[in-house]
Protein backbone atom coordinates (compact mmCIF):
# COMPACT_ATOMS: atom_id res chain seq x y z
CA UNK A 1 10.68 3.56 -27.49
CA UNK A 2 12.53 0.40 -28.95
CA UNK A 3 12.19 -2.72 -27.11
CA UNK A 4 14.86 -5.66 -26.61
CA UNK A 5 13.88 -7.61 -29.92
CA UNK A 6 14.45 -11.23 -28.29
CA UNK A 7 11.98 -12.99 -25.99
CA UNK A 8 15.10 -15.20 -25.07
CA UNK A 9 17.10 -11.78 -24.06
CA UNK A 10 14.64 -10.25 -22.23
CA UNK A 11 13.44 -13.40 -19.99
CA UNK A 12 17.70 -13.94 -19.63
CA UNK A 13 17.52 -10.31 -18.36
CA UNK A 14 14.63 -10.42 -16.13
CA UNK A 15 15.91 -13.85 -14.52
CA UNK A 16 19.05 -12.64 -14.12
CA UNK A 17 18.02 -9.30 -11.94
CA UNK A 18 15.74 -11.74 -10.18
CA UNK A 19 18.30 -13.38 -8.91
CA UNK A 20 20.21 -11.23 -8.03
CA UNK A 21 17.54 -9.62 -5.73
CA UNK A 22 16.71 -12.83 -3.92
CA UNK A 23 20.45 -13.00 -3.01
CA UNK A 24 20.51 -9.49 -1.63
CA UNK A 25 17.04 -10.21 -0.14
CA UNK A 26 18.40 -13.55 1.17
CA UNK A 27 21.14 -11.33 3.12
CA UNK A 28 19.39 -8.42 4.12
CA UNK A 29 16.17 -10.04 5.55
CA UNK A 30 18.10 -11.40 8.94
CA UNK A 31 19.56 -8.21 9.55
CA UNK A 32 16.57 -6.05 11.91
CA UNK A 33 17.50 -2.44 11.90
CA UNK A 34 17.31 -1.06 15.48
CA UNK A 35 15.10 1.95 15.77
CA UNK A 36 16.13 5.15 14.99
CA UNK A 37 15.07 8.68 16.21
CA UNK A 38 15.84 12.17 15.38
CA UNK A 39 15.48 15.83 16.30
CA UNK A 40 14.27 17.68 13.48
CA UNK A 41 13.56 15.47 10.30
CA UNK A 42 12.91 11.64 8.95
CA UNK A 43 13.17 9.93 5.90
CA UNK A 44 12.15 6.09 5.33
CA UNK A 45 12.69 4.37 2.21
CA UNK A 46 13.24 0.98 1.41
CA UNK A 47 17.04 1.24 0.72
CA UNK A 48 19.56 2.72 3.48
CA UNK A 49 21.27 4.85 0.39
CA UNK A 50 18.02 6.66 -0.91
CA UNK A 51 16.71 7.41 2.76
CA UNK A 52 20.25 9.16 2.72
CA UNK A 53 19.47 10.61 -0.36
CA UNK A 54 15.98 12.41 0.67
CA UNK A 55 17.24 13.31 4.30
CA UNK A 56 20.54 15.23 1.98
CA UNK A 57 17.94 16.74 0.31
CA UNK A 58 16.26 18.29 3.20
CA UNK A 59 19.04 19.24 5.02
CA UNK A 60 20.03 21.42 1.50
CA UNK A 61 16.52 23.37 2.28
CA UNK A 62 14.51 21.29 0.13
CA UNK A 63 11.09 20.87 0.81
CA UNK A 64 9.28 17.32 1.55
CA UNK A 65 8.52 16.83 -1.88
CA UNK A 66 11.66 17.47 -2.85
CA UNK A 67 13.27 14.82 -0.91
CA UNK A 68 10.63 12.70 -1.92
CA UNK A 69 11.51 12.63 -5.51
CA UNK A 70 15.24 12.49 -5.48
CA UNK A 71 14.62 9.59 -2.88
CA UNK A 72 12.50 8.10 -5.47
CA UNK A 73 14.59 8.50 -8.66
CA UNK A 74 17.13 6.42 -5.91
CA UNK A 75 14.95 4.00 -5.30
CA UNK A 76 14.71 3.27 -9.12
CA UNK A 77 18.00 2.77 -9.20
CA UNK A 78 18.18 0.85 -6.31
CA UNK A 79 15.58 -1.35 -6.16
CA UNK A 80 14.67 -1.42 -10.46
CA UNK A 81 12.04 -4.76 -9.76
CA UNK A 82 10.29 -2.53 -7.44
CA UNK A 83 9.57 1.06 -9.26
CA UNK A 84 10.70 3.22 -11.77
CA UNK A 85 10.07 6.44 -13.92
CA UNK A 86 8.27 3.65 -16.19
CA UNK A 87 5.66 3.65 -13.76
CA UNK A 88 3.68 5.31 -11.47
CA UNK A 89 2.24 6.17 -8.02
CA UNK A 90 0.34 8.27 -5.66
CA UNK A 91 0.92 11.12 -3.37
CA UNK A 92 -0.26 12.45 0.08
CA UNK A 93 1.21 15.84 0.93
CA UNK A 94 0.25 17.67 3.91
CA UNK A 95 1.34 21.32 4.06
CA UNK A 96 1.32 22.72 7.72
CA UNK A 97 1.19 26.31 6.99
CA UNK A 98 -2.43 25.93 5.60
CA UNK A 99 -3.20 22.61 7.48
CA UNK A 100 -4.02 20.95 4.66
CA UNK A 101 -3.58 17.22 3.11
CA UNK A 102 -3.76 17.09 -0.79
CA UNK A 103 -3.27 13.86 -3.22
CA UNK A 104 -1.90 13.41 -6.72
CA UNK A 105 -2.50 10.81 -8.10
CA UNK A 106 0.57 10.30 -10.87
CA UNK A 107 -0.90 6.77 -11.81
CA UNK A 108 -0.79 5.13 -15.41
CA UNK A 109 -3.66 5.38 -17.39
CA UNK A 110 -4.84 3.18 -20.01
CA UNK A 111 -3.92 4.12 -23.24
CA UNK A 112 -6.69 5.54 -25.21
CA UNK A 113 -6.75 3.05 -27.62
CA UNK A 114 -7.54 0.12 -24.94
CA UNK A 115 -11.09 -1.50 -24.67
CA UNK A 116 -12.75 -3.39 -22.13
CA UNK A 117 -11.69 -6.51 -24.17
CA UNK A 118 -8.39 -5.98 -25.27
CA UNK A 119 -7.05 -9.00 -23.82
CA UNK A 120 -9.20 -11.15 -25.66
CA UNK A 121 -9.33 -14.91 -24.38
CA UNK A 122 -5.95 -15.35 -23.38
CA UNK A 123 -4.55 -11.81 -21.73
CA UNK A 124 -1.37 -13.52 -20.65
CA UNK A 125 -0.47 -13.29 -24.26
CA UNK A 126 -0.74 -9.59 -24.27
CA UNK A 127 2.27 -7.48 -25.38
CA UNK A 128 2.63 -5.30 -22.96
CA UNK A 129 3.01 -1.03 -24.07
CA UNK A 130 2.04 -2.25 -26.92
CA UNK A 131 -0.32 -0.13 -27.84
CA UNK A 132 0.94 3.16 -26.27
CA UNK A 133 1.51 6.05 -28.63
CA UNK A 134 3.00 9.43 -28.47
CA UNK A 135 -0.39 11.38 -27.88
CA UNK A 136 -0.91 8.64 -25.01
CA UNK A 137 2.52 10.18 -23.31
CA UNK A 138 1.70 14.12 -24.17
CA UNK A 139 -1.61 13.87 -23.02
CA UNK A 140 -1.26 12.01 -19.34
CA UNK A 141 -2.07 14.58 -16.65
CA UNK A 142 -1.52 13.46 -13.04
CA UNK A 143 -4.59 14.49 -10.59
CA UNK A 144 -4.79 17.00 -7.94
CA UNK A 145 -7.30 15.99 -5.03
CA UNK A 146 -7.05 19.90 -3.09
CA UNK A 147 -8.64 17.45 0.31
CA UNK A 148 -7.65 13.91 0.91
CA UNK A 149 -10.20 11.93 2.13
CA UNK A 150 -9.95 11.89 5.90
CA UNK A 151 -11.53 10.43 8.61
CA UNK A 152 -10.97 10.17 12.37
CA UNK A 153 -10.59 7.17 14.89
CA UNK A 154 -9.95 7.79 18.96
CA UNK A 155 -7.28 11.31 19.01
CA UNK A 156 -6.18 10.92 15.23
CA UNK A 157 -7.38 11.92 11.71
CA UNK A 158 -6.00 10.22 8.94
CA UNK A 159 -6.18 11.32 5.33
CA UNK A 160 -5.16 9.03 2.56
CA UNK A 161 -5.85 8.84 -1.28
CA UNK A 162 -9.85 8.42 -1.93
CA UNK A 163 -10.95 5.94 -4.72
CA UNK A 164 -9.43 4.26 -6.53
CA UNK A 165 -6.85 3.75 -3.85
CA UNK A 166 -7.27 1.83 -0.55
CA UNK A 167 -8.26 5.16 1.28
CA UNK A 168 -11.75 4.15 1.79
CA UNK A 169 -10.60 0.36 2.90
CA UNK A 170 -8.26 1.68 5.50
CA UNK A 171 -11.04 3.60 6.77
CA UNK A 172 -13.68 1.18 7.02
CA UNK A 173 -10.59 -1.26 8.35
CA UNK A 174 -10.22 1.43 11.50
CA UNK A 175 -13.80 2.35 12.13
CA UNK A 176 -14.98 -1.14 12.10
CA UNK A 177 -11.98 -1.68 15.08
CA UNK A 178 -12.48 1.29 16.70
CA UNK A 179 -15.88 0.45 17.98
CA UNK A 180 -13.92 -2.44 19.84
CA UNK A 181 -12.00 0.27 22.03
CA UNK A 182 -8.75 -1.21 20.94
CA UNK A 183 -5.56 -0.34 23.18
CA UNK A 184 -2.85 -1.91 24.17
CA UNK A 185 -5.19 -4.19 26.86
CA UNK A 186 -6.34 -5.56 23.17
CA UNK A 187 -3.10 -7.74 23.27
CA UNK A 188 -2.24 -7.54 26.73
CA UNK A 189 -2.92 -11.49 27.26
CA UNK A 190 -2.60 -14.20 24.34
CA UNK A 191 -7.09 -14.52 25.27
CA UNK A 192 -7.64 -10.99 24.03
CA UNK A 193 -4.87 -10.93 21.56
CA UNK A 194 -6.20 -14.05 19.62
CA UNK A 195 -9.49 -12.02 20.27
CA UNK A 196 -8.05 -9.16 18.74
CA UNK A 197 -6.69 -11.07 15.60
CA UNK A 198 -9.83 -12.35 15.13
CA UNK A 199 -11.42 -9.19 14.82
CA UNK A 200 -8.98 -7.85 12.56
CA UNK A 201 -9.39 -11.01 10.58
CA UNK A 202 -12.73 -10.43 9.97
CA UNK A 203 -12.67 -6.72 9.70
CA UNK A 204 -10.27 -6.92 6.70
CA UNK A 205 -12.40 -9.91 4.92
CA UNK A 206 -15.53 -7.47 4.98
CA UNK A 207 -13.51 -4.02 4.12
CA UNK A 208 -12.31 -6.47 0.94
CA UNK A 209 -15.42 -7.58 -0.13
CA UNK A 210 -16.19 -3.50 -0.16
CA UNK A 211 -12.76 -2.81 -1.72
CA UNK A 212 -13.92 -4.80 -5.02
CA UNK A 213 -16.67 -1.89 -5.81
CA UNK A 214 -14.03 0.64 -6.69
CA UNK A 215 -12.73 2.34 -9.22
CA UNK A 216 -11.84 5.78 -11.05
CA UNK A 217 -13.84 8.59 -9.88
CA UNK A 218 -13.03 10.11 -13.20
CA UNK A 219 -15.01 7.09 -15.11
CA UNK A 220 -17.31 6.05 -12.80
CA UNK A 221 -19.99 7.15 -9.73
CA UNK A 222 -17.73 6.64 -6.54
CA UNK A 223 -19.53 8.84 -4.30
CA UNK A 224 -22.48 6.66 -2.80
CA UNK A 225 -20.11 3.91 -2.31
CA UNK A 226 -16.87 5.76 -0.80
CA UNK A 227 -19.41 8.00 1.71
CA UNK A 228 -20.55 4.33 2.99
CA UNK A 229 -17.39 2.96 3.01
CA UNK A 230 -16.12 6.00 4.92
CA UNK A 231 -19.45 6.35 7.53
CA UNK A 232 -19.38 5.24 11.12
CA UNK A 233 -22.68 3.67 10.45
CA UNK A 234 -21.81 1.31 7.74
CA UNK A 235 -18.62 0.05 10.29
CA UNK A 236 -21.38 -0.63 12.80
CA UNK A 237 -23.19 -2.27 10.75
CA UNK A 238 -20.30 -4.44 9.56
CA UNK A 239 -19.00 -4.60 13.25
CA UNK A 240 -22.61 -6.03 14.34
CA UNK A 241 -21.95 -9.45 11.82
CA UNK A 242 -18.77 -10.22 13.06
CA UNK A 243 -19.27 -13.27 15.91
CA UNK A 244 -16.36 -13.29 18.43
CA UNK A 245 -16.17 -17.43 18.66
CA UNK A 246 -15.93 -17.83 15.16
CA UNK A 247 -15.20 -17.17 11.45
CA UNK A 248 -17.82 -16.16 9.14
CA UNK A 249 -19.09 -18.02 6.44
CA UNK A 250 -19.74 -15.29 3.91
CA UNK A 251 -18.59 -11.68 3.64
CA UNK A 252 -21.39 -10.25 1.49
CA UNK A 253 -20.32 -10.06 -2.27
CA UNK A 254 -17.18 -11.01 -1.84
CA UNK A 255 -17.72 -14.25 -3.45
CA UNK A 256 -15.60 -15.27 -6.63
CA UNK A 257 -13.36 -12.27 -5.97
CA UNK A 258 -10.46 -14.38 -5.61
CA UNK A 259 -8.85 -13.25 -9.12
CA UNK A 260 -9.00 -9.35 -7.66
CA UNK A 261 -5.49 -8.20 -9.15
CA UNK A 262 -2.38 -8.73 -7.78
CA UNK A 263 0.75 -6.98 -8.18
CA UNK A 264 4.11 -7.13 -6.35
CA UNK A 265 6.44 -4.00 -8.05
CA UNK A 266 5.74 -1.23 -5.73
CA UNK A 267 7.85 0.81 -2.86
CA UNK A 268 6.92 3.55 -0.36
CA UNK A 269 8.42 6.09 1.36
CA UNK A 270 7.52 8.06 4.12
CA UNK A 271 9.11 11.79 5.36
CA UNK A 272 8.45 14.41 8.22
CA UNK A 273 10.63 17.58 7.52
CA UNK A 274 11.78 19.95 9.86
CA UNK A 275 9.54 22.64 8.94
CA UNK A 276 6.42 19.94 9.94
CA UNK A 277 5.27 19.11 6.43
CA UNK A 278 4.64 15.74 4.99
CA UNK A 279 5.07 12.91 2.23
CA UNK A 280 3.47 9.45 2.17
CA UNK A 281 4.66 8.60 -1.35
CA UNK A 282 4.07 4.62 -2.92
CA UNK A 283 5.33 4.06 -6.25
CA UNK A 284 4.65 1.52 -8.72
CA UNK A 285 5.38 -0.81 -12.09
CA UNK A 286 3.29 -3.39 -10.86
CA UNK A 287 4.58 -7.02 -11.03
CA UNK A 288 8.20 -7.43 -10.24
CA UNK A 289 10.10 -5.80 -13.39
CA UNK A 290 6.99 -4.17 -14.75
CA UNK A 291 6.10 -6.01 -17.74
CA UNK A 292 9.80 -7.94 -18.28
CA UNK A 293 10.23 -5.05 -21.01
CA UNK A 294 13.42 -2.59 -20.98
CA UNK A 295 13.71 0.51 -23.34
CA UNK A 296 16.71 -0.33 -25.28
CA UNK A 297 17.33 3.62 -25.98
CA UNK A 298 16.65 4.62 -22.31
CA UNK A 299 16.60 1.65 -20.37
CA UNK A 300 13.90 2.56 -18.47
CA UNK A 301 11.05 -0.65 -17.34
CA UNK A 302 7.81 -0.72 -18.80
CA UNK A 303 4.98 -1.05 -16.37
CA UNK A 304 2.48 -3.69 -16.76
CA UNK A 305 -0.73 -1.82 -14.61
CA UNK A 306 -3.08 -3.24 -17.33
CA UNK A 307 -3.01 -5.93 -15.26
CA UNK A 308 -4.47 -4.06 -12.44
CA UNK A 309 -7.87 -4.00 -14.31
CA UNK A 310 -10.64 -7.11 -13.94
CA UNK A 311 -10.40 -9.29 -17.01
CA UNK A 312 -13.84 -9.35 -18.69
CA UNK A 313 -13.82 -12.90 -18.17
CA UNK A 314 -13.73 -12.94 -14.18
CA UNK A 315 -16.49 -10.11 -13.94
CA UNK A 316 -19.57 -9.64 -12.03
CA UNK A 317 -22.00 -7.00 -11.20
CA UNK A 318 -20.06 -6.30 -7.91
CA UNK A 319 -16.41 -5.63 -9.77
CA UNK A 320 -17.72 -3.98 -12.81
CA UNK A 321 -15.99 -0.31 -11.57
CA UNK A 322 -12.82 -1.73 -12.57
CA UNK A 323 -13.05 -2.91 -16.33
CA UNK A 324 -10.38 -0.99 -18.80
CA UNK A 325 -11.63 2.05 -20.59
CA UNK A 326 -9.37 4.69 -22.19
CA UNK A 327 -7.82 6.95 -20.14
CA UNK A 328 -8.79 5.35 -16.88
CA UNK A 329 -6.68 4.33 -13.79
CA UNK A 330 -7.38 1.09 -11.66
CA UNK A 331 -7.91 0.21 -9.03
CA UNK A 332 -5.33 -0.11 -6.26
CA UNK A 333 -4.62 -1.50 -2.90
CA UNK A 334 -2.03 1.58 -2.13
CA UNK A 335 -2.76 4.13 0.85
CA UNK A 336 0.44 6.35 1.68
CA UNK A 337 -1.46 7.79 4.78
CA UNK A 338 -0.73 11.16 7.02
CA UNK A 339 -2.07 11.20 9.92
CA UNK A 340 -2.50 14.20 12.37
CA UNK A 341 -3.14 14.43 16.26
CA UNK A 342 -6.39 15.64 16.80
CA UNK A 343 -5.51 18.56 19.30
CA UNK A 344 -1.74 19.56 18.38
CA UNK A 345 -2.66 19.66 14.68
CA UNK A 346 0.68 17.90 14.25
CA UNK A 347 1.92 15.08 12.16
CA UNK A 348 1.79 11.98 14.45
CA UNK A 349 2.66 9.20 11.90
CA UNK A 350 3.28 8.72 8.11
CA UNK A 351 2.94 5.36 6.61
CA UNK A 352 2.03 2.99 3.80
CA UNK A 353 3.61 0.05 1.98
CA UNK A 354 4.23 -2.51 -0.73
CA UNK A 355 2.76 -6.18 -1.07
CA UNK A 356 0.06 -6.51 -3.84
CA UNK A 357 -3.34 -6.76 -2.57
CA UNK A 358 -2.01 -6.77 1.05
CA UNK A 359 -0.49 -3.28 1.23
CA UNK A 360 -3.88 -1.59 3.04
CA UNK A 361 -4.18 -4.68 5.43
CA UNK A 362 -0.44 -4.27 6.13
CA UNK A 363 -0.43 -0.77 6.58
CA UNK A 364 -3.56 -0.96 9.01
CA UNK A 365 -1.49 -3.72 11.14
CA UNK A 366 1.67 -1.20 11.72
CA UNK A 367 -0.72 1.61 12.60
CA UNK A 368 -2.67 -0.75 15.05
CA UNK A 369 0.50 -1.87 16.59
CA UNK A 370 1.71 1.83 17.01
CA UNK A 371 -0.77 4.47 17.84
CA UNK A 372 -2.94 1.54 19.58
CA UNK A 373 -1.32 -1.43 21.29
CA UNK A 374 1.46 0.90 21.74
CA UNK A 375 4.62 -0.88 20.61
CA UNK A 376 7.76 1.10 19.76
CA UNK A 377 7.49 2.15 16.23
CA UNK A 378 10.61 -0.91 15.71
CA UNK A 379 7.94 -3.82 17.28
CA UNK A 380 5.05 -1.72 15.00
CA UNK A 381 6.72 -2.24 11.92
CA UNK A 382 8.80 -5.41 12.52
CA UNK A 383 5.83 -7.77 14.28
CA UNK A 384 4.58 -11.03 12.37
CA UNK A 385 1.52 -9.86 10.23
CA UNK A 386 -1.63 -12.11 8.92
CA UNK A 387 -2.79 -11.84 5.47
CA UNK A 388 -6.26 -12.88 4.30
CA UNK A 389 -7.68 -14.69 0.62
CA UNK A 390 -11.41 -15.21 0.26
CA UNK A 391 -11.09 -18.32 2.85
CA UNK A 392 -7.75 -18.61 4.42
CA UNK A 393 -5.15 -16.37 6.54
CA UNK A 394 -1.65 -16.60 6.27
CA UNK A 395 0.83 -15.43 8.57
CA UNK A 396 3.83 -14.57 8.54
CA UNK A 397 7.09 -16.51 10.22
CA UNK A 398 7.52 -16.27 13.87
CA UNK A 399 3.87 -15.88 14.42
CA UNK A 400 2.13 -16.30 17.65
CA UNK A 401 1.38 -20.06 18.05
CA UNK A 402 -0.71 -19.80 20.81
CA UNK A 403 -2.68 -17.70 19.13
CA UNK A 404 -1.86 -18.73 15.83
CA UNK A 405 -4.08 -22.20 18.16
CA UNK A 406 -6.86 -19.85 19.13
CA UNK A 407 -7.73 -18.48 15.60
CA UNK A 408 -7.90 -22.08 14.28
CA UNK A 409 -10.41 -23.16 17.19
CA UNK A 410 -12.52 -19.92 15.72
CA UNK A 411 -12.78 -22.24 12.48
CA UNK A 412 -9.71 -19.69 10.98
CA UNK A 413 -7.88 -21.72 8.06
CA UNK A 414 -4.29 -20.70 8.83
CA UNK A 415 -1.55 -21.12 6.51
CA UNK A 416 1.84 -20.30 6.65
CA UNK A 417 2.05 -18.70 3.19
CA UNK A 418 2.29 -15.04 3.45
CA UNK A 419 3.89 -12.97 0.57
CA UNK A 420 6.30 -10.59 0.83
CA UNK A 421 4.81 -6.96 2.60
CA UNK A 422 7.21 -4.27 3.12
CA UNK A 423 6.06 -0.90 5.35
CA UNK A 424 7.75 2.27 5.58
CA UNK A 425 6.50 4.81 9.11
CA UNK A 426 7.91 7.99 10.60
CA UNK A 427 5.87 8.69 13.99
CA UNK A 428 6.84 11.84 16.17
CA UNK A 429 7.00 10.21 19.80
CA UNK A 430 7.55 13.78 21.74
CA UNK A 431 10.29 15.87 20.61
CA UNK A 432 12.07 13.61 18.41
CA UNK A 433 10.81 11.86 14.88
CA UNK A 434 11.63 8.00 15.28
CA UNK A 435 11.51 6.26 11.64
CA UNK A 436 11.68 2.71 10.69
CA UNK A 437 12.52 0.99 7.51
CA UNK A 438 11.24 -2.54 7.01
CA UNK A 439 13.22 -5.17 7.57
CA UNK A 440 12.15 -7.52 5.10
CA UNK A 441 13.23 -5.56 2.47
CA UNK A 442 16.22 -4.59 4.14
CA UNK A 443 15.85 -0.88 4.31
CA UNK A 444 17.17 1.26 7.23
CA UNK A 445 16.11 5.36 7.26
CA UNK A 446 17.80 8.63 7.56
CA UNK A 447 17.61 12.03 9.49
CA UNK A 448 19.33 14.37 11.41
């Protein structure tokens, strides 16, 4: 497991790829992808060649999964800033011949040497792996959730990864929203849509304050807090604070939660086959190039998901689920979600994304803008989205002005600031599977 021996070499390296990707970014971001649709299968990754790659795969009789990984091992390839076999990532898998959605969870774990303060003062002088030893690598087990957590809004149920993913944020997102009969008369006019925003807004400033209370279910009590996160009641309750002429104040505990972690290195992919199964698949090395650190016998990218656990320093009572112990996972804002129609039993739409701390917020926003304001899955995936902080909203170019004008007379601090947010969706519209590929990171999908 050598590493490049100079600082200078590695940075040289890391810069270099950097580059590189902003110029193929720079290119790729103006070109939209117009919607495509097939007959019998879908596969949306973030690069054009790896979507290839997964629909191959099927069309050879492999199953979902199958294309899943070969899609991924492209994507590595492809897109090295984003993910690799140097890091990790989480699985929803929904087999129609027994109905049922499962999870693994193939995220890093801390190595069993770490400590809650193994960063000391200063964690940005860290080495990263640096502690990682042999036993660390022979004894990591992935984790096999038999039932995703699931939940169901209008004529859909969803299942995504419970705790410590964003499962249980996406739900309390939805079942806050749902209570405001959302359709497509929710953005019909620019009065309801800046209505709608606002609403949204707010929903995803409260289901973040919530999000800061998770953690490994294998290290500590999730239950109490994911069955309120998850419960209709709880949404109401939520749903009952939020004032429709203007912002809140406060959002419970979410005070100080501004250093929540943040990471940037991720992809997702999202497949329907032709037999009906399912992958929502987002993978992960955290920051952009993992740690900066290349194997010099293998080449593979370190991750850096240390990160992804609260430094001592920043901690209160409220985030305390997330400090590093051995062998634990943290948490994450990732939620590859499947999500079924209520009376076919079918796959209606698989989804989830990339962005850091804006993935679930993102994710929520293409499945609004699909299943409920019903835009064509192109418009879902490919319409201007907000992101929140603890006091501001940024949205993305090519917003809505007008309303953009509305939010701000609701006391909304809007920026024009957003990171970079990247969703992957496959959504059977009658007989055919029509898959999109975001365009801000280029992509286009595959099928036949």
């Amino acid at each position: 497991m050598g590493c490049l021996t100079s600082k200078s070499r590695r940075c040289l390296f890391v810069t270099f790829l950097i580059a590189v990707v902003l110029i193929v970014l720079i290119v790729t971001l103006h070109k939209r992808p117009s919607e495509e649709c097939y007959a019998k299968a879908a596969v949306a990754a973030d690069a054009k060649v790896c979507s290839t790659i997964g629909r191959d795969m099927l069309k050879r009789n492999g199953s979902a999964v199958d294309a899943a990984i070969a899609a991924l091992l492209c994507v590595s390839v492809i897109n090295p800033h984003s993910m690799g076999i140097g890091g990790g990532g989480v699985f929803t898998i929904y087999n129609p011949s027994t109905g049922k959605v499962e999870t693994i969870n193939a995220r890093e774990t801390a190595p069993m040497s770490a400590s809650e303060n193994m960063f000391g003062n200063d964690p940005k002088k860290a080495i990263p792996g640096g502690i990682i030893t042999r036993e660390d690598l022979k004894n990591y087990q992935p984790v096999l959730n038999e039932y995703a957590l699931n939940f169901t809004v209008g004529k859909y149920i969803f299942h995504a990864p419970d705790a410590p993913f964003g499962g249980p944020v996406l739900a309390l997102i939805l079942n806050i929203l749902k209570g405001y009969n959302i359709s497509s008369s929710s953005v019909s006019t620019i009065q309801n849509k800046t209505l709608t925003y606002h609403r949204m807004i707010e929903a995803f400033r409260f289901a973040d304050a919530q999000k800061s209370k998770l953690g490994d279910p294998l290290h500590e009590n999730m239950i109490e807090i994911v069955q309120k996160m998850t419960s209709v009641s709880f949404a109401d309750h939520i749903r009952s604070k939020i004032k429709d002429d203007i912002k809140q104040k406060s959002y419970d505990e979410q005070e100080d939660l501004d250093n929540a972690p943040d990471d940037h290195g991720t992809s997702h992919l999202s497949i329907i086959a032709e037999d009906g199964s399912a992958v929502a698949v987002t993978s992960s090395i955290n920051n952009y190039f993992g740690s900066g650190v290349i194997s010099r016998l293998t080449g593979i990218i370190f991750n850096d998901q240390l990160w992804d656990f609260i430094e001592p320093e920043v901690i209160n009572e409220v985030i305390k689920n997330n400090l590093i112990k051995p062998g634990k996972r943290p948490l994450s804002s990732m939620c590859p979600t499947i999500i079924l129609d209520k009376h076919s039993g079918q796959v209606k739409m698989v989804v989830g994304g990339a962005g850091g701390t804006n993935i679930t917020t993102a994710t929520a926003q293409v499945i609004l803008n699909s299943l409920f304001f019903d835009y064509d899955l192109q418009k879902a995936v490919t319409e201007p989205r907000v992101q929140i902080t603890l006091h501001d909203t940024n949205v993305e170019d090519n917003f809505d002005q007008r309303v953009i004008d509305g939010l701000k007379l609701k006391s909304h601090n809007i920026h024009h600031n957003a990171s970079l947010s990247v969703v992957q969706a496959v959504v059977r519209q009658q007989d055919k599977l029509c898959a999109e590929s975001d365009f801000r990171k280029g992509g286009y999908p595959a099928g036949y």
